[in-house]
Protein backbone atom coordinates (compact mmCIF):
# COMPACT_ATOMS: atom_id res chain seq x y z
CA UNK A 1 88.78 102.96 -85.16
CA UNK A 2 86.33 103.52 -88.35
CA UNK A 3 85.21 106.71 -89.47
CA UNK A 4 81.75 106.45 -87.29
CA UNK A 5 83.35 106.32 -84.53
CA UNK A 6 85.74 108.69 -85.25
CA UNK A 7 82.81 111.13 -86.24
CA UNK A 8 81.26 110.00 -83.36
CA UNK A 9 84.01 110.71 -80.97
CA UNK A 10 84.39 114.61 -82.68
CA UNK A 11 80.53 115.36 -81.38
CA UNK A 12 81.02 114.12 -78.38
CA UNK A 13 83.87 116.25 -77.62
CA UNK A 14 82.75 119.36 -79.46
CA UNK A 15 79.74 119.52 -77.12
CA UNK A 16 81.97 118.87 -74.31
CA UNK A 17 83.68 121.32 -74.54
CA UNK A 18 80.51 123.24 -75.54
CA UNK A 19 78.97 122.45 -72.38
CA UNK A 20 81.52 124.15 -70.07
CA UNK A 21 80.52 127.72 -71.14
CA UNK A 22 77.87 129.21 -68.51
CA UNK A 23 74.38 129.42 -69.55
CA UNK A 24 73.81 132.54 -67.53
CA UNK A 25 71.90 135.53 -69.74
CA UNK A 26 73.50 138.68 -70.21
CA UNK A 27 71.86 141.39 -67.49
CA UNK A 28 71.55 138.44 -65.21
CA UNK A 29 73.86 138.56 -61.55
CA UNK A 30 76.90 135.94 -61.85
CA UNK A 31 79.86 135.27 -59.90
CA UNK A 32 82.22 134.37 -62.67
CA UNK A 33 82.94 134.77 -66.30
CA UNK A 34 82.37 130.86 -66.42
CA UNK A 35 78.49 131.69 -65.07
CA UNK A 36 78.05 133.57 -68.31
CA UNK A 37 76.71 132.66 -72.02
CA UNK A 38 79.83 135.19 -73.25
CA UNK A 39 82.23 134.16 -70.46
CA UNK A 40 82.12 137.98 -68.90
CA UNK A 41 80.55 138.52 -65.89
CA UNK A 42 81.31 142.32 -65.27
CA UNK A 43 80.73 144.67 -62.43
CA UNK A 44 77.13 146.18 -62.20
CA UNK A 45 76.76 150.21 -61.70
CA UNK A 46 78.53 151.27 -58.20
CA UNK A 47 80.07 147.82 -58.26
CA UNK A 48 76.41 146.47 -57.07
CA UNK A 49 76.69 142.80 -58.05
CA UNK A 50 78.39 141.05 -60.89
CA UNK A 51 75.77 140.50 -64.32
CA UNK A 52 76.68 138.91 -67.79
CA UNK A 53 76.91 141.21 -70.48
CA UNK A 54 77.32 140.50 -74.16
CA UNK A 55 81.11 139.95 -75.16
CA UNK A 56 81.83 142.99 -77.47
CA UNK A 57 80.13 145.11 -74.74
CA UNK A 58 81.73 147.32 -71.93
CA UNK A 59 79.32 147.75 -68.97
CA UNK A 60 76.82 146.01 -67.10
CA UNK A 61 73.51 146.94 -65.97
CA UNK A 62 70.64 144.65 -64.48
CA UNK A 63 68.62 142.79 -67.40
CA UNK A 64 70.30 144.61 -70.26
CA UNK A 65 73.05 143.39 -72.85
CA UNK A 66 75.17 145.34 -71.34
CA UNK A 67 76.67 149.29 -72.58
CA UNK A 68 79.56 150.57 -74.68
CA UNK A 69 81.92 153.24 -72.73
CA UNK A 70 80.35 156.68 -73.21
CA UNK A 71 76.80 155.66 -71.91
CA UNK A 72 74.80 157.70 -69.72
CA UNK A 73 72.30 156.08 -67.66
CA UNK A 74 70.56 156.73 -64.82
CA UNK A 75 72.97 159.50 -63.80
CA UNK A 76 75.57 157.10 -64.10
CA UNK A 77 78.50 156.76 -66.91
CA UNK A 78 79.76 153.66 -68.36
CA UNK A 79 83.93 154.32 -67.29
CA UNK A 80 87.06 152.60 -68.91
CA UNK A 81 88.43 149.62 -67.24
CA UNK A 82 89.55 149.61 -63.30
CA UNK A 83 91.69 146.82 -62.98
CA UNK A 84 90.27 145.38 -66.62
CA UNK A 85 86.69 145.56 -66.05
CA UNK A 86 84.66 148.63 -67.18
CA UNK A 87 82.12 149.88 -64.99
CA UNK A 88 78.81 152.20 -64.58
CA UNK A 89 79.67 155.00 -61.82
CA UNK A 90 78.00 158.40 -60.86
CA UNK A 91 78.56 161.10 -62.71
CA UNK A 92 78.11 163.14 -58.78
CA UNK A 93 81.29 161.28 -57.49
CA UNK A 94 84.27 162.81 -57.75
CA UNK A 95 86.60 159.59 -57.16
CA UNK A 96 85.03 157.40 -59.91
């Protein structure tokens, strides 16, 4: 093999393997981390749908980039992980 193809063959792959990650925007619903642009498809607030949130981020919330823990919004607070995903709950609930 010659260094074209060679050089050829490395493209190809790279955007192979570029190909398999989702193309889903962050604040949009998904189903799984593969949906997503940063492979992490999170629960929304209440556990209201799934959306893609940005991959240094904690929480989701419909059509933003997603929150760090701490956040207030919309009476709800951004909560460390439940079984490794952080999510948006009530601040009225008792049991979040």
């Amino acid at each position: 093999m010659n260094k074209k193809n060679v050089g050829l063959l490395i493209i190809t792959l790279f955007i192979s393997v570029n190909s398999l990650a989702g193309s889903t925007a962050n604040g949009s619903r998904c189903n799984l981390d593969s949906d997503c642009g940063s492979n992490k498809c999170w629960p929304g607030p209440d556990y209201n749908g799934k959306y893609c949130i940005n991959a240094a981020k904690n929480c989701a919330w419909p059509n933003k980039d997603g929150y760090f823990y701490g956040k207030t919004k919309g009476g709800k607070v951004c909560l460390a992980p439940d079984q490794g995903r952080a999510y948006f709950c009530s601040t009225k609930k008792s049991d979040c």
